[in-house]
Protein backbone atom coordinates (compact mmCIF):
# COMPACT_ATOMS: atom_id res chain seq x y z
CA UNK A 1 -32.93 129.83 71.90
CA UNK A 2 -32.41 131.83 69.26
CA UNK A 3 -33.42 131.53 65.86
CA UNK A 4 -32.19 132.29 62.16
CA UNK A 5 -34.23 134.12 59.46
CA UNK A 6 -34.12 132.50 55.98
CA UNK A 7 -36.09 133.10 52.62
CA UNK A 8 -36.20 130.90 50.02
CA UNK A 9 -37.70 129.76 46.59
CA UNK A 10 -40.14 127.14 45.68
CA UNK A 11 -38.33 124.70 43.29
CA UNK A 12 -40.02 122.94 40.39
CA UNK A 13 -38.13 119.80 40.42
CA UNK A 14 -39.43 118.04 37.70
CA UNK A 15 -38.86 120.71 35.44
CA UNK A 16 -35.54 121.38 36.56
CA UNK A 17 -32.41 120.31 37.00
CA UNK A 18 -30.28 120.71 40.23
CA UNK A 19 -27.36 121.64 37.86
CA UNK A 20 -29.36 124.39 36.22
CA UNK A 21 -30.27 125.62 39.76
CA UNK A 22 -26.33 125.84 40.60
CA UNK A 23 -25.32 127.32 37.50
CA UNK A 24 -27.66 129.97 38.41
CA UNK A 25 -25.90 130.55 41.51
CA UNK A 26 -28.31 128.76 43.77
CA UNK A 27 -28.24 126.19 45.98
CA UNK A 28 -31.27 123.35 45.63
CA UNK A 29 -32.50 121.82 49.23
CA UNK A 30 -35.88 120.92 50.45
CA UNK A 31 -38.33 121.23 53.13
CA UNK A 32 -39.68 118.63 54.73
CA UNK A 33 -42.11 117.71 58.00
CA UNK A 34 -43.31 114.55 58.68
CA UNK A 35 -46.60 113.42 57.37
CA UNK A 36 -46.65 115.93 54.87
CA UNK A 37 -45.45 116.21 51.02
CA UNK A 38 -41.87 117.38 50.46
CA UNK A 39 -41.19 120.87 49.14
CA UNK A 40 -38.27 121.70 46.73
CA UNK A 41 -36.80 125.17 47.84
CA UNK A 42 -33.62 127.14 46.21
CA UNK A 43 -31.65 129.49 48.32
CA UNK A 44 -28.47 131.67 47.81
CA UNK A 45 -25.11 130.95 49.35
CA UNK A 46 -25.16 134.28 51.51
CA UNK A 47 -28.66 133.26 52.91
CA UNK A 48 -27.23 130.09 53.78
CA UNK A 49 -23.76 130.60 55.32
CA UNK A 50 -24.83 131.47 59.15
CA UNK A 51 -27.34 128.25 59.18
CA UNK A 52 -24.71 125.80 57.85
CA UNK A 53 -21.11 127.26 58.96
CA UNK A 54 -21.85 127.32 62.21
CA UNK A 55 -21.21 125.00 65.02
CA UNK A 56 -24.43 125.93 67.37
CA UNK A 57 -27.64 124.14 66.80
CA UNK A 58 -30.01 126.80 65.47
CA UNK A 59 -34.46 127.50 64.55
CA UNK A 60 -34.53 128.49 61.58
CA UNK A 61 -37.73 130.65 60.21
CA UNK A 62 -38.39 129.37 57.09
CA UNK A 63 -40.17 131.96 54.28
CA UNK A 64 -40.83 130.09 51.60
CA UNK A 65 -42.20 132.67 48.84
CA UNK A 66 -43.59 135.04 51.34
CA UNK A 67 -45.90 132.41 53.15
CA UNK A 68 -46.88 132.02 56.39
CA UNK A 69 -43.39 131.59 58.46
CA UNK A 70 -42.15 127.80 59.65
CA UNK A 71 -40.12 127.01 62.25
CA UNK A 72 -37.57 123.98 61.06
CA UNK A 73 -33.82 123.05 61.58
CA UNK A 74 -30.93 121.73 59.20
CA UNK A 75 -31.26 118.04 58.96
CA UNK A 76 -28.69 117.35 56.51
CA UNK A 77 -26.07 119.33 54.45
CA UNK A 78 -24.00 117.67 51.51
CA UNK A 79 -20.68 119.11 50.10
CA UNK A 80 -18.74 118.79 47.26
CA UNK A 81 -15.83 116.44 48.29
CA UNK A 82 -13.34 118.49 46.38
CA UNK A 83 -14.44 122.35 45.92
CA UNK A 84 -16.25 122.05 49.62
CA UNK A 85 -19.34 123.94 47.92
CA UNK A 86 -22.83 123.11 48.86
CA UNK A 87 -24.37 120.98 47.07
CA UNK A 88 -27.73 120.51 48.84
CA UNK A 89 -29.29 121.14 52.09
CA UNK A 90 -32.59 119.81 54.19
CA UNK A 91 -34.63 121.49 56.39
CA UNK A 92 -36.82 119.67 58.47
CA UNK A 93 -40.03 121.36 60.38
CA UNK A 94 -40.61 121.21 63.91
CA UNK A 95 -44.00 120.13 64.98
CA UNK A 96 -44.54 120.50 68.88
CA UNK A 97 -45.72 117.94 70.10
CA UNK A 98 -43.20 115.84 67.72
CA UNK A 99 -39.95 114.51 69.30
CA UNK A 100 -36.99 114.87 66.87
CA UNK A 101 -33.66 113.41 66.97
CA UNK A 102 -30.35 115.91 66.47
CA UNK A 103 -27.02 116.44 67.33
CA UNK A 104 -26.36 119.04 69.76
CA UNK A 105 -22.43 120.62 70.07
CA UNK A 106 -20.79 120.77 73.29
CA UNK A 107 -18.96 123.61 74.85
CA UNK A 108 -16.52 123.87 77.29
CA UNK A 109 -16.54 126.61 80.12
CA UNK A 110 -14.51 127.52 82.36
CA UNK A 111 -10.56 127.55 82.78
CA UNK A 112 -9.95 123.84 84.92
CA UNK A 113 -7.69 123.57 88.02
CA UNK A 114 -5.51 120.67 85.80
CA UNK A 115 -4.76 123.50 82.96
CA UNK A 116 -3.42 126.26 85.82
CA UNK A 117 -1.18 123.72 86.97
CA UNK A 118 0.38 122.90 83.48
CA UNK A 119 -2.00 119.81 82.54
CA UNK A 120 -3.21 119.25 78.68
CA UNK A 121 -6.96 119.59 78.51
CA UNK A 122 -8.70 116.99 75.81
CA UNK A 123 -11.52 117.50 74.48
CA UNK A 124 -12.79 114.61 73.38
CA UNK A 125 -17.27 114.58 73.14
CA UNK A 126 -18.05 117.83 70.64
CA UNK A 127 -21.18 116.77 70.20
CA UNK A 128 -24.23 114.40 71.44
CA UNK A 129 -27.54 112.83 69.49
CA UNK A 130 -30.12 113.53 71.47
CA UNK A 131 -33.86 113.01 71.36
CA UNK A 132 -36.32 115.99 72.48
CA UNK A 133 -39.06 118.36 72.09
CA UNK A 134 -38.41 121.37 70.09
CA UNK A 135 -39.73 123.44 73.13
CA UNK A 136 -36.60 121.99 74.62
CA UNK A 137 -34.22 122.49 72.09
CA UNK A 138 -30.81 124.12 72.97
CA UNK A 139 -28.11 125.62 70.62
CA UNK A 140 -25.49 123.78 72.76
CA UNK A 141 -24.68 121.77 75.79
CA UNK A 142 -22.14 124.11 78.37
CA UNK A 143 -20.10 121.49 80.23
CA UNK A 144 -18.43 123.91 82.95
CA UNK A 145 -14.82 122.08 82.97
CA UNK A 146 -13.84 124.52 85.99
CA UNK A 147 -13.21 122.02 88.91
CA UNK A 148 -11.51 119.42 86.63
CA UNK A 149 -7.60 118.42 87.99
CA UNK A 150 -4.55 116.42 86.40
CA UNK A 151 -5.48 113.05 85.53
CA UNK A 152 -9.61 113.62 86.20
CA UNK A 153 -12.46 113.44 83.36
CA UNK A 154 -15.78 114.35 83.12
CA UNK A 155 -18.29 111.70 81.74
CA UNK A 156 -21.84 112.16 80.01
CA UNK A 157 -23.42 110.36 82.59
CA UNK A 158 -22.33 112.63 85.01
CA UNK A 159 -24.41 116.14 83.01
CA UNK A 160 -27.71 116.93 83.94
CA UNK A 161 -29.18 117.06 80.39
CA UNK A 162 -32.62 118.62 81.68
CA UNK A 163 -35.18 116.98 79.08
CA UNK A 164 -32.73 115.79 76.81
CA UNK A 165 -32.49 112.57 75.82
CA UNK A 166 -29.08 110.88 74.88
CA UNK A 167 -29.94 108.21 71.48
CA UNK A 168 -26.90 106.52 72.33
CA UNK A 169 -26.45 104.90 75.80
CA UNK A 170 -22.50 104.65 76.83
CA UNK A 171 -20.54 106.55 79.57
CA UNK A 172 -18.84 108.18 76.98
CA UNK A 173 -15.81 110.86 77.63
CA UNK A 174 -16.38 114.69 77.27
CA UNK A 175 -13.31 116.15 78.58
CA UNK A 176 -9.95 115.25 80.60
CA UNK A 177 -6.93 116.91 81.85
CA UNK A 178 -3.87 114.97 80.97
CA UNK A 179 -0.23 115.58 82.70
CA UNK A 180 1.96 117.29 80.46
CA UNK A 181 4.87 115.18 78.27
CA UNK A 182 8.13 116.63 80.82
CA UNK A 183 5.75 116.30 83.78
CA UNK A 184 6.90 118.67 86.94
CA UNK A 185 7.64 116.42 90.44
CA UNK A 186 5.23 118.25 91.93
CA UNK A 187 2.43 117.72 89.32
CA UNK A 188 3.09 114.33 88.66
CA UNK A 189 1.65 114.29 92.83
CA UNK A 190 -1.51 115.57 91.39
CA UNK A 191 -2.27 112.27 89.76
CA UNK A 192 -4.15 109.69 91.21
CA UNK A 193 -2.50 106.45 90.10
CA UNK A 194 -5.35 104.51 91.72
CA UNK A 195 -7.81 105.97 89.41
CA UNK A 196 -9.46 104.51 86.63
CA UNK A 197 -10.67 107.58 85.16
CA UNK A 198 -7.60 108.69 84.76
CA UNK A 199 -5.47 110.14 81.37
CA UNK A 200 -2.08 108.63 80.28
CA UNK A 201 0.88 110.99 79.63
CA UNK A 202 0.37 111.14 76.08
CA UNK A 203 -3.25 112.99 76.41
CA UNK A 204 -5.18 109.59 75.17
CA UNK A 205 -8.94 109.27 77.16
CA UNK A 206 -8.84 105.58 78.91
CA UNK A 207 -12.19 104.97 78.26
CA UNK A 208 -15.00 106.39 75.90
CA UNK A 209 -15.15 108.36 73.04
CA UNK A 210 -16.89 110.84 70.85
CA UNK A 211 -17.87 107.81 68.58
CA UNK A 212 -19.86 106.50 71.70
CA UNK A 213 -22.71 108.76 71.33
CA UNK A 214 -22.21 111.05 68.27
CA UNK A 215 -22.64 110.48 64.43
């Protein structure tokens, strides 16, 4: 997969304030790896923007002061609930024989059968917490959405996930192909009435959800 470059500053957080960092310009965040101290980083907004607006699951190569690269990921981002700025971000370091736990996004591919004959496509899953190696790491999860007809949906359970592991168990929804509102004779044929995995007219999933195995 690929990964991101980023170079930062060491911090000296006892020293200084997080609102002296931001009046600077910077934004404060850490870098972390478990069994190992903490370090306090600063990095600009411009660095920052492709590894935090972005809805793929990236590597980042972490510089911190011109040392010795380190491969980590974005753990946690916090925002300012009214301006939407950063406030602080955490990168945490991938160790490979270390299983981590992240969310991975999910993306649709394909045009299905049920949208070229007029059905409402749903998205529901966007993303999954998963469990894995770094090694194994992927920037998203392609579902291909191709075959999928009027009134069909495609479950997690039914994805080969290769060496991922889902955190949380549940036969959760990705994607369905609802009938349109002013449903067509003909397509209202196309549905299955007999079928529990089915969608209503109104584009609601019958079963599942994205809360069932996403944060």
């Amino acid at each position: 997969m690929a990964s991101i470059q980023l170079k930062v500053a060491k911090r000296d957080a006892q020293n200084t304030k997080v609102q002296d960092v931001r009046r600077e310009g910077n934004i404060p965040g850490v870098y972390y790896i478990n069994g190992t101290e903490s370090v306090p980083i600063t990095s600009n907004f411009k660095d920052l923007k492709p590894i935090v607006f972005t809805s793929l699951t990236n590597v980042v190569e972490l510089d911190i002061d011109g040392e010795e690269s380190r491969k980590c990921i974005l753990k946690e981002v916090k925002f300012d609930p009214i301006t939407d700025e950063i406030l602080h971000f955490d990168l945490m370091g991938l160790t490979p024989g270390n299983r981590i736990v992240v969310n991975i996004p999910i993306t649709l591919v394909g045009q299905s059968i049920g949208v070229r004959n007029g059905g409402i496509l749903n998205h529901v899953l966007r993303k999954v917490k998963v469990r894995c190696y770094p090694k194994d790491l992927v920037e998203t999860i392609e579902v291909d959405i191709s075959k999928l007809k009027i009134g069909k949906l495609i479950k997690l359970d039914e994805i080969d996930l290769g060496e991922l592991e889902v955190v949380v168990k549940g036969n959760a929804v990705i994607a369905g192909v609802s009938r349109p509102r002013v449903a067509s004779a003909s397509a209202s044929l196309d549905m299955d009435d007999d079928d529990d995995d089915s969608i209503g007219e109104e584009g609601a999933v019958a079963e599942g959800g994205e809360e069932a195995a996403s944060e």
